[in-house]
Protein backbone atom coordinates (compact mmCIF):
# COMPACT_ATOMS: atom_id res chain seq x y z
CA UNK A 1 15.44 -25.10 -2.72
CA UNK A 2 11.75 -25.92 -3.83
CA UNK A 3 10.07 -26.44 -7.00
CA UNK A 4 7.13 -24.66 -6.85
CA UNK A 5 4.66 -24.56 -10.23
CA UNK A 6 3.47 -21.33 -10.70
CA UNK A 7 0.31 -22.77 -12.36
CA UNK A 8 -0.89 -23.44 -9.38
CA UNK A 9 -0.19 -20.56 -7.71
CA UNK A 10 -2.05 -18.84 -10.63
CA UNK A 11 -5.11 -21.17 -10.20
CA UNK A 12 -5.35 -19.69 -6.67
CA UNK A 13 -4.70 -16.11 -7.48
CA UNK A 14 -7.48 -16.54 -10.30
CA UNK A 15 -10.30 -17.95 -7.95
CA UNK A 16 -10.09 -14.53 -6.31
CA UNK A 17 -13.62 -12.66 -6.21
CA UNK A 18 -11.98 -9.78 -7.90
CA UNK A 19 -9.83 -11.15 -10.17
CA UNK A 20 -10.76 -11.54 -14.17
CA UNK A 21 -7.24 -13.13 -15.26
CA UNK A 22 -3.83 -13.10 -13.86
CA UNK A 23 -0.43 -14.11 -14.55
CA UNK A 24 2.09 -15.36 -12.27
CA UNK A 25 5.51 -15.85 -13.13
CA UNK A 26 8.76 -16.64 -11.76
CA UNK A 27 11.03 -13.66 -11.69
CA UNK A 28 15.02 -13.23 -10.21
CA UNK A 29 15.66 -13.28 -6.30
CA UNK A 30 18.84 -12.32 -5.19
CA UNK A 31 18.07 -14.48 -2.04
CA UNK A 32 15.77 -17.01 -2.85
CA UNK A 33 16.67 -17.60 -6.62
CA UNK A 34 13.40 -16.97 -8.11
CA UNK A 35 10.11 -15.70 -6.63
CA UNK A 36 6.58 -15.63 -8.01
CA UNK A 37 5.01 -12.74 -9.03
CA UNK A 38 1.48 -12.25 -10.57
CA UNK A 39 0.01 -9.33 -12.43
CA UNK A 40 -3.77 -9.21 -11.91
CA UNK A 41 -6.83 -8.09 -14.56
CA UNK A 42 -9.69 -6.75 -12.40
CA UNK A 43 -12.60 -7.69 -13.08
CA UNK A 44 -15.32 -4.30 -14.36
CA UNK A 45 -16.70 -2.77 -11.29
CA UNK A 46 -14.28 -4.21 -8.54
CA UNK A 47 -12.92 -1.55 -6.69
CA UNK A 48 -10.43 -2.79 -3.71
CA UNK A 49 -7.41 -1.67 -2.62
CA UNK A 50 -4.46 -2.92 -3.95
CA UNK A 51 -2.31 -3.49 -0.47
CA UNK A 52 -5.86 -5.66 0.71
CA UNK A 53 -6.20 -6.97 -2.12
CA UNK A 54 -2.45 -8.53 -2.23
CA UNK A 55 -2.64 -9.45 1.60
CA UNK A 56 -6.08 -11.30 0.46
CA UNK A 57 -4.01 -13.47 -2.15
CA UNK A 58 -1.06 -13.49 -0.31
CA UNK A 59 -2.92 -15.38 2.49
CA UNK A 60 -5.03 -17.27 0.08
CA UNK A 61 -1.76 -18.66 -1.53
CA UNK A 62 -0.58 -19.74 1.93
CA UNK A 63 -3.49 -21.72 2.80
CA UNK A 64 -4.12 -23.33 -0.47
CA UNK A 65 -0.42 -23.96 -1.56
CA UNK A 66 1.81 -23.34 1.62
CA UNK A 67 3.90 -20.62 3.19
CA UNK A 68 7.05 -22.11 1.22
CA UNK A 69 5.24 -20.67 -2.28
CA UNK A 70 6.69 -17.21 -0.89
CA UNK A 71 3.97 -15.64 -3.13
CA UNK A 72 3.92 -11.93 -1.81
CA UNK A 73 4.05 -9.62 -4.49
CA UNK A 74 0.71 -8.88 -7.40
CA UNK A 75 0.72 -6.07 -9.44
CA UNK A 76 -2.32 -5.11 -10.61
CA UNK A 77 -2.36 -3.99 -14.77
CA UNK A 78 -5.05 -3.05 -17.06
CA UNK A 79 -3.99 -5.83 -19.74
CA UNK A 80 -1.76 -8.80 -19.80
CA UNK A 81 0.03 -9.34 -23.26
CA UNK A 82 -1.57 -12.13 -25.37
CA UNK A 83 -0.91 -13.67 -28.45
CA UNK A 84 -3.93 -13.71 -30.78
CA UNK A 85 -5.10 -17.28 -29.69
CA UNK A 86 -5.22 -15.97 -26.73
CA UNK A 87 -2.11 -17.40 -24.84
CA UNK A 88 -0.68 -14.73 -22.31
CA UNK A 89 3.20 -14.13 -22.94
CA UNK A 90 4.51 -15.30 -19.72
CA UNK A 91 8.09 -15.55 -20.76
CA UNK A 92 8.24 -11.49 -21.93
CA UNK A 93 6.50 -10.23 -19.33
CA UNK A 94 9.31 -12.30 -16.62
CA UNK A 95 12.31 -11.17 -19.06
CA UNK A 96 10.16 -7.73 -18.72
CA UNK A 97 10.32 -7.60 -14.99
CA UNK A 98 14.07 -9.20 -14.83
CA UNK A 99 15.25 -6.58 -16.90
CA UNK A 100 16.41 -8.79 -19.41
CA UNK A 101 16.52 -8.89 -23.40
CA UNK A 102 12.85 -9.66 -25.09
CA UNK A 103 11.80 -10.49 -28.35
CA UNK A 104 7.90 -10.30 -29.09
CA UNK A 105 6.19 -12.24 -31.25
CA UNK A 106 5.14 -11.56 -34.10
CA UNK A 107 1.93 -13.55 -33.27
CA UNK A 108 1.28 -10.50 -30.35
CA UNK A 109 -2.42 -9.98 -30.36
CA UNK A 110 -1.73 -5.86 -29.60
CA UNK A 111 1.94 -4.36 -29.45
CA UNK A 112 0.95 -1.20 -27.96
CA UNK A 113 0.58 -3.54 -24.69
CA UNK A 114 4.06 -3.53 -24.31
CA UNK A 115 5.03 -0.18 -23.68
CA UNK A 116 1.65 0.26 -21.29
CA UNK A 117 3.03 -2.86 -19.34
CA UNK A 118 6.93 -1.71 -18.97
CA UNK A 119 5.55 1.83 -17.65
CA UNK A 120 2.90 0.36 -15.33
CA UNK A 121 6.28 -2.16 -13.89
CA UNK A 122 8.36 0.95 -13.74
CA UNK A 123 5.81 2.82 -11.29
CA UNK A 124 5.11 -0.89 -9.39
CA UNK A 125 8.45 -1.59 -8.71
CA UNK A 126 9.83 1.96 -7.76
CA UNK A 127 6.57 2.37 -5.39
CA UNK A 128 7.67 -1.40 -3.87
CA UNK A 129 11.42 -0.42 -4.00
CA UNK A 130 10.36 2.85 -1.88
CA UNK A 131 8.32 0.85 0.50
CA UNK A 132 11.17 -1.85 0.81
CA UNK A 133 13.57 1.25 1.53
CA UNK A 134 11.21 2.25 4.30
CA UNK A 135 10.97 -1.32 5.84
CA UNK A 136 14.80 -1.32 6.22
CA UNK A 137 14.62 1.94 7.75
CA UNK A 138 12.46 1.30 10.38
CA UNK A 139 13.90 -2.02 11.05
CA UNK A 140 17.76 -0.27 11.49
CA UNK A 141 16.07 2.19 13.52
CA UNK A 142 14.13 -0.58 16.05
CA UNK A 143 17.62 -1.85 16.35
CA UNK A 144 19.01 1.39 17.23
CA UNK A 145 16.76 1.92 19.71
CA UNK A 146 17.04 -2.15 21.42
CA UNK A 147 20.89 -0.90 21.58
CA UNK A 148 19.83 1.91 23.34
CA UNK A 149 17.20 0.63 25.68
CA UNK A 150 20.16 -2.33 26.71
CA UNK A 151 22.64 1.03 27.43
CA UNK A 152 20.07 2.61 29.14
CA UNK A 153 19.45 -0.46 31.50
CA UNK A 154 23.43 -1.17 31.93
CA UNK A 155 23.75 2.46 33.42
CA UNK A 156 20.85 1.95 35.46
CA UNK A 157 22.02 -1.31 36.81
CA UNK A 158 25.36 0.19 37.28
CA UNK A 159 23.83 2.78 39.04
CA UNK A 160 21.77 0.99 41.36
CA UNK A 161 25.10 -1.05 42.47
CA UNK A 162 26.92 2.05 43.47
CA UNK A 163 24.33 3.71 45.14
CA UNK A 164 23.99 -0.33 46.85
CA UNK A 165 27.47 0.25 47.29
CA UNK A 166 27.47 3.29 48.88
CA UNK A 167 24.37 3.18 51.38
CA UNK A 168 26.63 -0.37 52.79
CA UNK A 169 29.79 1.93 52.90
CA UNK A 170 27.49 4.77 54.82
CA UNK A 171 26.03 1.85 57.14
CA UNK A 172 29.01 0.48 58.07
CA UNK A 173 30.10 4.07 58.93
CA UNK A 174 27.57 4.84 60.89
CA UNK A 175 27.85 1.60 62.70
CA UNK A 176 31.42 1.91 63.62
CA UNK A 177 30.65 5.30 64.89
CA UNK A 178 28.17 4.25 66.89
CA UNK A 179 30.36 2.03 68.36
CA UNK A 180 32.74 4.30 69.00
CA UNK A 181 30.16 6.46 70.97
CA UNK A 182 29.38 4.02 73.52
């Protein structure tokens, strides 16, 4: 595997027109071990959507750090959890999305941040799990229909042989009695 930093991934993500801050973490991949992930602050007045928006970064990210960053998921969030200097709370917020334990600190600049961030992650990730869910749909049924289309063009191939088959069975018919007529 690779050893990405996701600093620099986040220095990308943050030179984004519409981006005010951003976080990107590291967070559990049952395939790739660990993928990054950022959660975006808009900045006031930027209105884009949020599928252009992540296609923007996404390609952004691939030209600035490479395709093997496999960044391909923001979320965008109205606040990222700081402490009161200031220092956003990277660790919580990728034990957040991992589902794992959490302890906040007491230095937490606001606490009611927490419970706005683990409702706003509940909505992302069942919206991407529902889209995912959809992807693998349509790819099972694309294969379903290949299968089919390779069926199709067996029994048409088979086809075309025994009607081959049967017009040199007819000719050679027709030439023996035509033989026999003379």
């Amino acid at each position: 595997g690779h050893r990405l930093s996701t600093g620099r991934i986040e220095e990308v993500v943050a030179e984004h027109y519409a981006v005010a801050e951003c976080a990107v973490v590291g967070i559990q991949d049952a395939e790739k071990g660990q993928v990054p992930v950022g959660l975006l602050l808009l900045k006031d007045g930027i209105s884009v959507e949020a599928e252009t928006l992540v296609a923007e970064l996404v390609q952004s990210v691939r030209d600035n750090v490479g395709p093997i960053a496999n960044f391909k998921r923001a979320l965008v969030v109205a606040r990222l959890p700081k402490t009161r200097s200031g220092k956003i709370l990277r660790q919580v917020i990728r034990k957040m999305i991992d589902g794992e334990a959490y302890t906040v600190p007491s230095t937490i600049d606001d606490p009611n941040i927490i419970p706005e961030l683990e409702a706003t992650l509940r909505e992302q990730t069942a919206a991407h799990q529902a889209v995912t869910e959809e992807h693998a749909a349509l790819r099972e049924a694309h294969a379903a229909a290949e299968a089919a289309q390779v069926a199709v063009s067996a029994q048409l191939e088979a086809a075309r042989a025994s009607a081959m088959a049967t017009v040199a069975t007819a000719g050679t018919a027709i030439a023996a009695m035509a033989g026999v007529a003379m």
